[in-house]
N, C-alpha and C. Protein backbone atom coordinates (compact mmCIF):
# COMPACT_ATOMS: atom_id res chain seq x y z
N UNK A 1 -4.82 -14.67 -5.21
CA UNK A 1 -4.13 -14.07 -6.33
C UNK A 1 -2.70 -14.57 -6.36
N UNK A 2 -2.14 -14.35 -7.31
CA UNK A 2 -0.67 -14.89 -7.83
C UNK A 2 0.49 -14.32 -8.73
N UNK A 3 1.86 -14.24 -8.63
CA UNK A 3 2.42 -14.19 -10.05
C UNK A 3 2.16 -15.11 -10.85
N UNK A 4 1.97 -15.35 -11.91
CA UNK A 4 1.38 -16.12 -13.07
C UNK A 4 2.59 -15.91 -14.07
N UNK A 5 3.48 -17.18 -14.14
CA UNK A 5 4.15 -17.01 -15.52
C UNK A 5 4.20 -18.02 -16.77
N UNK A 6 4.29 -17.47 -17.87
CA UNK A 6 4.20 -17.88 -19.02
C UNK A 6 4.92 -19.44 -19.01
N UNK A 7 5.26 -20.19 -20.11
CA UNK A 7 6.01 -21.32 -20.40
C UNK A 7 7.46 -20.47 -19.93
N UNK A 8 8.40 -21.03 -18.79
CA UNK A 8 9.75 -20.72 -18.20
C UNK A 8 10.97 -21.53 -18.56
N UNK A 9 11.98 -21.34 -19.42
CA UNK A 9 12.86 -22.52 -20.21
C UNK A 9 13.30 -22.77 -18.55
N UNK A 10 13.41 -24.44 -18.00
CA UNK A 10 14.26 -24.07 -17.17
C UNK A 10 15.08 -25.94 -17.44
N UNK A 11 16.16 -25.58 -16.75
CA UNK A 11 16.80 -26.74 -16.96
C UNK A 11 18.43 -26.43 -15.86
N UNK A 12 19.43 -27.56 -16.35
CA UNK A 12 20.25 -27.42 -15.12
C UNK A 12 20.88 -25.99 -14.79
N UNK A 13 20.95 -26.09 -13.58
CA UNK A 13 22.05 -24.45 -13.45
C UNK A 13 22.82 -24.50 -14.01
N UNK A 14 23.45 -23.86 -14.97
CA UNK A 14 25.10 -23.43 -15.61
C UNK A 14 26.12 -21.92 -15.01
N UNK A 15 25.82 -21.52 -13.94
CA UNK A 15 26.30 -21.14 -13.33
C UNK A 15 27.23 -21.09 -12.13
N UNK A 16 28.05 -22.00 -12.44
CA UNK A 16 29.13 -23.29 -11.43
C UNK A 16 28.29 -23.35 -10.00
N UNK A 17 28.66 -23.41 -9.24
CA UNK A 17 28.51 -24.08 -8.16
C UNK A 17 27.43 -23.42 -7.07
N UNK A 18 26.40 -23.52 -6.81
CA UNK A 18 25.06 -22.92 -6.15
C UNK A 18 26.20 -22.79 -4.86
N UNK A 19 25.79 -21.53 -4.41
CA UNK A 19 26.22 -21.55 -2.75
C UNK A 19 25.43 -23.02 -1.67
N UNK A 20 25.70 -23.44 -0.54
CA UNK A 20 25.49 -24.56 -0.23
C UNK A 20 24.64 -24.87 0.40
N UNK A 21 23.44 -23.29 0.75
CA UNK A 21 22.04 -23.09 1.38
C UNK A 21 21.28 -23.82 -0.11
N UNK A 22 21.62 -23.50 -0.87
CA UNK A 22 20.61 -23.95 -2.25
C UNK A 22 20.63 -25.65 -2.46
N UNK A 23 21.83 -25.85 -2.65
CA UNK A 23 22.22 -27.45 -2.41
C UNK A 23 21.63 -28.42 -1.58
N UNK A 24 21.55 -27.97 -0.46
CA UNK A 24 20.80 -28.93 0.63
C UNK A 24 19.45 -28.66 1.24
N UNK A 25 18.65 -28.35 0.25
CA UNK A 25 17.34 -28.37 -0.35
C UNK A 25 16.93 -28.01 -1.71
N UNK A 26 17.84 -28.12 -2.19
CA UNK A 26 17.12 -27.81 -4.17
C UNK A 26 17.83 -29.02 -4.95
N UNK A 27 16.93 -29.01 -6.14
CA UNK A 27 17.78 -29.67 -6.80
C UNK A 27 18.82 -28.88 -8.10
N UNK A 28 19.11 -29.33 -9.28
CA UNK A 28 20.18 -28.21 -9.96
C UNK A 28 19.37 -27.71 -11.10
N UNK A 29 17.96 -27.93 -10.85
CA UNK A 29 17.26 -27.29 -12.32
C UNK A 29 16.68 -25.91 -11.28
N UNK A 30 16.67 -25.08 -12.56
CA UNK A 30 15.71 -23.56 -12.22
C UNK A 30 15.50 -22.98 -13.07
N UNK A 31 14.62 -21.99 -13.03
CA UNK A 31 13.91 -21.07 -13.87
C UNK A 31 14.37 -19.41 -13.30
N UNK A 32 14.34 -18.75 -14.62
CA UNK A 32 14.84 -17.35 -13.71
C UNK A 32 13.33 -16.31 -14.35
N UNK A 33 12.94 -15.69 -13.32
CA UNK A 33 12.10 -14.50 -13.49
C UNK A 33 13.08 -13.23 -13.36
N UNK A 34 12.65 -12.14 -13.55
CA UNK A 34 13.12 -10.50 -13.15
C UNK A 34 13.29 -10.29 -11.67
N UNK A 35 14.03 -10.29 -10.52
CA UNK A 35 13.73 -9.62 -9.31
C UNK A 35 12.97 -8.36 -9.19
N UNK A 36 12.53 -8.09 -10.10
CA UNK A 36 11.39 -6.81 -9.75
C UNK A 36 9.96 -7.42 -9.98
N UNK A 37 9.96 -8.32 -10.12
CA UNK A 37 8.35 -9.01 -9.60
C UNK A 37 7.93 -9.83 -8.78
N UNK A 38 9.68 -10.70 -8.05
CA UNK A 38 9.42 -11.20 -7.47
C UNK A 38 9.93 -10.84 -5.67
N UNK A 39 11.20 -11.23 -5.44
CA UNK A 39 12.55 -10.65 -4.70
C UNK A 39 12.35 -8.68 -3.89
N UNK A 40 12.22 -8.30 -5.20
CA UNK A 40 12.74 -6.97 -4.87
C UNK A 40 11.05 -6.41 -4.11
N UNK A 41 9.60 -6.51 -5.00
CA UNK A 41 8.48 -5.59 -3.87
C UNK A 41 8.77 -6.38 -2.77
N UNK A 42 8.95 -7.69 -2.98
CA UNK A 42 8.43 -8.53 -1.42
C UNK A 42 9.54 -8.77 -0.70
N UNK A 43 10.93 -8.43 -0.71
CA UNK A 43 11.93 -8.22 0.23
C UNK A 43 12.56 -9.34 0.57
N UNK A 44 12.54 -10.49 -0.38
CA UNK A 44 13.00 -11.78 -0.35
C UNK A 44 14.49 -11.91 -0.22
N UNK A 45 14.89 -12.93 0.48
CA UNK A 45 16.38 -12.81 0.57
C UNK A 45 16.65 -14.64 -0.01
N UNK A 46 17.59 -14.60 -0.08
CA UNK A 46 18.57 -15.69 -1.16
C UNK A 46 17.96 -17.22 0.16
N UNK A 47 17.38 -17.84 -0.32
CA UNK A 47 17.10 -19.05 0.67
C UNK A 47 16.13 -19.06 1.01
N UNK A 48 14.83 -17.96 0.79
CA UNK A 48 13.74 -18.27 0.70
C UNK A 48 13.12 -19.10 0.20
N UNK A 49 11.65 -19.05 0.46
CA UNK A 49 10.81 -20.44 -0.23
C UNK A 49 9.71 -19.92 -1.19
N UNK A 50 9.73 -20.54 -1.97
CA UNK A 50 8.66 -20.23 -2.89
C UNK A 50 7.76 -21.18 -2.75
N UNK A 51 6.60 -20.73 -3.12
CA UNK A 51 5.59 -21.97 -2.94
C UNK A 51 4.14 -21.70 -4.20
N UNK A 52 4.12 -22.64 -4.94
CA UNK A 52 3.03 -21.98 -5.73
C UNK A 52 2.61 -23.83 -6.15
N UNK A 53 1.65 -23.58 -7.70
CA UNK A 53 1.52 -24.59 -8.14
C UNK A 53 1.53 -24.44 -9.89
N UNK A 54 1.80 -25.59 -9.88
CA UNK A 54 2.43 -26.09 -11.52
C UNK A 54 0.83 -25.77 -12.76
N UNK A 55 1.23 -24.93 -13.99
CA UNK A 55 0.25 -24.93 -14.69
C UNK A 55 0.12 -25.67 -15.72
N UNK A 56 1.52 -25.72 -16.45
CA UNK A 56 1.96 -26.51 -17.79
C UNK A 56 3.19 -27.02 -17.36
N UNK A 57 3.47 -28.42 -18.12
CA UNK A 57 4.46 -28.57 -18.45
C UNK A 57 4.99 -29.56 -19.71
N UNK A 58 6.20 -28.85 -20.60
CA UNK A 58 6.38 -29.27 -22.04
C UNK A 58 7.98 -29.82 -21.68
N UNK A 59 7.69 -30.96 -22.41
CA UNK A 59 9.67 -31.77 -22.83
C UNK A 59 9.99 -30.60 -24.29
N UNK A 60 11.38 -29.86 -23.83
CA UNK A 60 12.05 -29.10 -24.56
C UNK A 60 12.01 -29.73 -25.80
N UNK A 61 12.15 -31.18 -25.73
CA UNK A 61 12.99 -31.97 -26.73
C UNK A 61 11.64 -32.92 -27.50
N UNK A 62 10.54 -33.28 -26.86
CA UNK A 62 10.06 -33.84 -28.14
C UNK A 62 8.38 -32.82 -27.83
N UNK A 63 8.38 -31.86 -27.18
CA UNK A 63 7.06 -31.11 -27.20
C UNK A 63 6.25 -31.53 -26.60
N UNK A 64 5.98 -32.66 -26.03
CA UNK A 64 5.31 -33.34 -25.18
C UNK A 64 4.59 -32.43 -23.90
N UNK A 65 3.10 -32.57 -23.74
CA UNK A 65 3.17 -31.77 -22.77
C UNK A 65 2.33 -32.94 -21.40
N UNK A 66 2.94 -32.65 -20.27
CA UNK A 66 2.45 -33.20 -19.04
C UNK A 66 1.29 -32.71 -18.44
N UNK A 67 0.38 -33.06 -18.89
CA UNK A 67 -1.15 -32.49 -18.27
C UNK A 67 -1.50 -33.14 -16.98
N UNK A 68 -1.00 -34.22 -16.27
CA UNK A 68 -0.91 -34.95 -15.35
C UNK A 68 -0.23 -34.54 -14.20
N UNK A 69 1.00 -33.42 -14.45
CA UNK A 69 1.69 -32.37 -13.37
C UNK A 69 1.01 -31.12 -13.41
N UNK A 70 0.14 -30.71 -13.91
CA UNK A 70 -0.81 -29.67 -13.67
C UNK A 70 -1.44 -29.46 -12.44
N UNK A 71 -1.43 -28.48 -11.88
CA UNK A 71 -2.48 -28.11 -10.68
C UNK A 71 -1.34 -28.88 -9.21
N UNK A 72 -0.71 -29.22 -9.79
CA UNK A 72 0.45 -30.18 -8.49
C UNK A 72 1.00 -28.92 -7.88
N UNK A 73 1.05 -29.32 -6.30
CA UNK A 73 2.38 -27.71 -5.67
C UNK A 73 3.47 -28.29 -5.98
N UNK A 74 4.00 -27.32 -5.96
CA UNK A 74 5.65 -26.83 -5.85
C UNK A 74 6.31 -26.28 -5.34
N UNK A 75 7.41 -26.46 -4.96
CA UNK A 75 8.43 -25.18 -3.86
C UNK A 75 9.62 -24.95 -4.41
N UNK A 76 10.08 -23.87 -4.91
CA UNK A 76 11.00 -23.53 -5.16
C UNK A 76 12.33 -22.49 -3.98
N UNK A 77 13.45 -22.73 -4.49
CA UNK A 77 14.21 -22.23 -3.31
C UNK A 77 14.87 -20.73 -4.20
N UNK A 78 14.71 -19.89 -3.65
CA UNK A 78 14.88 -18.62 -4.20
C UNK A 78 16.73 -17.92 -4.06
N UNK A 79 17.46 -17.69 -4.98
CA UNK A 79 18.59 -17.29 -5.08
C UNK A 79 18.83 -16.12 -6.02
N UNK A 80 19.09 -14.75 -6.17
CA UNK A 80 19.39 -13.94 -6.54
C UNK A 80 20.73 -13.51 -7.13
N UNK A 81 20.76 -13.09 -8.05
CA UNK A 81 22.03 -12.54 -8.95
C UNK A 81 21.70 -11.51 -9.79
N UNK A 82 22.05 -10.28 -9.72
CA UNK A 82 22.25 -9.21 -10.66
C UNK A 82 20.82 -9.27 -11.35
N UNK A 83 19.57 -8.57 -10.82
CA UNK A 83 18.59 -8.57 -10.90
C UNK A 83 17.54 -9.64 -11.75
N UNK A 84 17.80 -10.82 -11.50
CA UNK A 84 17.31 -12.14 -11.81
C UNK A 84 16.88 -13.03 -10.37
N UNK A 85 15.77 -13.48 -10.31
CA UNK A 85 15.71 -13.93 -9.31
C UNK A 85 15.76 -15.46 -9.75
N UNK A 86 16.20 -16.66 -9.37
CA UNK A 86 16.55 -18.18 -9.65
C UNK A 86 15.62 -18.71 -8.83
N UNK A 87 14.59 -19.61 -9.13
CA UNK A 87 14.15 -20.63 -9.16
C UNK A 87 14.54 -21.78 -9.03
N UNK A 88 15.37 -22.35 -7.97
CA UNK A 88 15.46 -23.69 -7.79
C UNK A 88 14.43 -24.71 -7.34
N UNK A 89 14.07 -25.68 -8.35
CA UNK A 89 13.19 -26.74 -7.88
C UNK A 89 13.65 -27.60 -6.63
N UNK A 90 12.54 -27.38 -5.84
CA UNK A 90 13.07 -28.51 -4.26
C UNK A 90 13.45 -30.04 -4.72
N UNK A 91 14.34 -30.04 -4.25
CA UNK A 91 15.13 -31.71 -4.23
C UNK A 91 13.57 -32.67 -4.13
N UNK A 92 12.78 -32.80 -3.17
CA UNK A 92 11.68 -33.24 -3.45
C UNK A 92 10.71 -33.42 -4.83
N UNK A 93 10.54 -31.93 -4.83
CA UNK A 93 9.81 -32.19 -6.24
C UNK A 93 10.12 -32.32 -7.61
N UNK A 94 11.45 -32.06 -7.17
CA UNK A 94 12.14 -32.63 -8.81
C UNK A 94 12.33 -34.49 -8.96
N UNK A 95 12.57 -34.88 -7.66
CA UNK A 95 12.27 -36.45 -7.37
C UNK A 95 11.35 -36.97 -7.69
N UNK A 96 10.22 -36.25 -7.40
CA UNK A 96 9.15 -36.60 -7.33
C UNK A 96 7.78 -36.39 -8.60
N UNK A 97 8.46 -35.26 -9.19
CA UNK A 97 6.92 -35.22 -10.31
C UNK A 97 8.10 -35.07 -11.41
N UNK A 98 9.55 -34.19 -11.59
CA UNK A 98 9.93 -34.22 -13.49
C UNK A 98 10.73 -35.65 -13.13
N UNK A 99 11.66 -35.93 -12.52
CA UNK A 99 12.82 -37.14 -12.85
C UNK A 99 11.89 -38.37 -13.12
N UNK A 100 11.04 -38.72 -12.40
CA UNK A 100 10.23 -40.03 -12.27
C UNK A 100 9.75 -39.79 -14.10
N UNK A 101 9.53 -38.68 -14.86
CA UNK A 101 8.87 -38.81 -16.09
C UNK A 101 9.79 -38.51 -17.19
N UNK A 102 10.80 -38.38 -16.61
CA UNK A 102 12.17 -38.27 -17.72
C UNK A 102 12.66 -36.73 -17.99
N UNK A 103 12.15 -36.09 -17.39
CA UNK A 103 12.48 -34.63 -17.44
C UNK A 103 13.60 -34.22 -16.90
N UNK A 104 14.90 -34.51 -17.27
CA UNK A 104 16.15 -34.69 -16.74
C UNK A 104 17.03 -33.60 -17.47
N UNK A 105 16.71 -32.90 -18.55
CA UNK A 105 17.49 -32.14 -19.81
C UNK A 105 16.80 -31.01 -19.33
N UNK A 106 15.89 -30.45 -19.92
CA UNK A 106 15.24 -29.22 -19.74
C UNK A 106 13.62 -29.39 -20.28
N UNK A 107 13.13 -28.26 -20.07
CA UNK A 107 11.52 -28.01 -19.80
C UNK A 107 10.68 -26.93 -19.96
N UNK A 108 9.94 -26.84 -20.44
CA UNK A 108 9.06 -25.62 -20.67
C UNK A 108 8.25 -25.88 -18.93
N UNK A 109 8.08 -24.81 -18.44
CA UNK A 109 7.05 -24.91 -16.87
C UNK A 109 6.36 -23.69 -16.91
N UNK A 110 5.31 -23.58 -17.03
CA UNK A 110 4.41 -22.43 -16.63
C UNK A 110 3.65 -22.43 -15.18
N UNK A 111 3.44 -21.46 -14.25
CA UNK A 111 3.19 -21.28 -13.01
C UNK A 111 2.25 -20.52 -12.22
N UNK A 112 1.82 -20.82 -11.23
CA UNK A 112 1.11 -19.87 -10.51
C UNK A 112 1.85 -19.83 -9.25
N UNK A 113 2.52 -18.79 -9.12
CA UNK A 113 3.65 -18.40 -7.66
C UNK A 113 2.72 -17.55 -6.68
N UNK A 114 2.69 -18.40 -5.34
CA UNK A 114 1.44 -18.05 -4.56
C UNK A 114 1.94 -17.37 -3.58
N UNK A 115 3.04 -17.91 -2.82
CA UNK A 115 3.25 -17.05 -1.45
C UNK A 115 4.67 -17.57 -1.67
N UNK A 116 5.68 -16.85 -0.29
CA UNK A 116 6.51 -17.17 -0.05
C UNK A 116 6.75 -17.50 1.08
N UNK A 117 8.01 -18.10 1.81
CA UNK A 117 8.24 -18.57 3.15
C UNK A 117 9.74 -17.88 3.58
N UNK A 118 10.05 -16.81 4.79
CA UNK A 118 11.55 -16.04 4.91
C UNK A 118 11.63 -17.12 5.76
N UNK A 119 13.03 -16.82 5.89
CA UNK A 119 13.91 -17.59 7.06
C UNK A 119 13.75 -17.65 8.18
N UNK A 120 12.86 -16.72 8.43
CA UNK A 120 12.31 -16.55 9.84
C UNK A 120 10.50 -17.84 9.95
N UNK A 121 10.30 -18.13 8.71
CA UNK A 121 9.18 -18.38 9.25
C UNK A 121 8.09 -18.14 8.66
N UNK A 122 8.12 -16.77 8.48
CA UNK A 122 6.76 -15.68 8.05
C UNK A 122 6.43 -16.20 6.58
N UNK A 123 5.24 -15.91 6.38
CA UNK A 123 5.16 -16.27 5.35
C UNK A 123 4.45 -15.28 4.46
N UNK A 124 4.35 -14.63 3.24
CA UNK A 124 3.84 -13.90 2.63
C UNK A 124 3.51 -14.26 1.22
N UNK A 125 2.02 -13.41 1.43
CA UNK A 125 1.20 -14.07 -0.26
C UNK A 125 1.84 -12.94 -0.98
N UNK A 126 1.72 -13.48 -2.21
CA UNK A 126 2.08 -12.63 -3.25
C UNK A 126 0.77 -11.99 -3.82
N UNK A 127 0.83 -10.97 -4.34
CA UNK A 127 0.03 -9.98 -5.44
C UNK A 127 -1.29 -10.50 -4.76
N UNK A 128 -1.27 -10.37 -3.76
CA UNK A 128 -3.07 -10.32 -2.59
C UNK A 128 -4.12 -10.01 -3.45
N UNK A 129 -4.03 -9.13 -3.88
CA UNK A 129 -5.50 -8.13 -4.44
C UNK A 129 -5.71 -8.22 -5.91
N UNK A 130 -4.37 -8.84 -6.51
CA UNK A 130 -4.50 -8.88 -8.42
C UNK A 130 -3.71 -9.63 -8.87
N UNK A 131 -3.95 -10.79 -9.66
CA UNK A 131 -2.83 -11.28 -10.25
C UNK A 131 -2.26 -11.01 -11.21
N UNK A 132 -1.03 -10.96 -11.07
CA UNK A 132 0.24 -10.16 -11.86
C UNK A 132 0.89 -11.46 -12.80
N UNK A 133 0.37 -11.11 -15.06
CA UNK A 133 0.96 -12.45 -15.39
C UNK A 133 2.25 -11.53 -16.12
N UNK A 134 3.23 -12.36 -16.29
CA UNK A 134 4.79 -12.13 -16.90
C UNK A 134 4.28 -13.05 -18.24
């Protein structure tokens, strides 16, 4: 089971300067969900890992959709602000599946968010028993 979310506008941070745990593993695009579906039941702290896989993805700018990044994982690095939880795409996979296809501006991304990874290690699935869509 999974959080499941809809098409997510995400594109560069505009929020000046990521603290420097985010930096040296993310890259500067993210998506923001609610911290009450994600962060807040499961007790996530700022530098966690997200880990799920990619469902859709659309170019903001000419509608285009990438059916070829579908079903691909992903890891996102988790940062919190005033009940928003941030989505930073890993420096990896932004290298690796949007920049290589021109996805450099912004993006429609829809998701299946599977587990997470704390700082310690541990790792925890999300929504075990039901999947929860936004």
């Amino acid at each position: 089971m999974a959080l499941i979310t809809g098409p997510k506008y995400t594109s560069l941070w505009a929020g000046g300067v990521p603290p420097s745990f985010i930096k040296e593993k993310a890259s500067d695009f993210q998506l923001s969900i609610p911290s009450a579906y994600l962060s807040k039941p499961y007790d996530l702290k700022n530098g966690d890992i997200i880990k799920g896989k990619i469902l859709k993805v659309e170019n903001v700018i000419d509608k285009k959709e990438y059916s070829e990044l579908g079903y691909q994982p992903i890891e996102f690095v988790l940062y919190t602000i005033i009940g928003l939880d941030y989505l930073f795409i890993s420096k990896r996979d932004w290298e690796n599946l949007f920049r290589e296809y021109g996805l450099v501006v912004a993006f429609y991304i829809s998701l299946r968010l599977e587990s997470a990874v704390r700082s310690d290690g541990a790792e925890v699935i999300l929504y075990s028993k039901k999947d929860l869509i936004l």
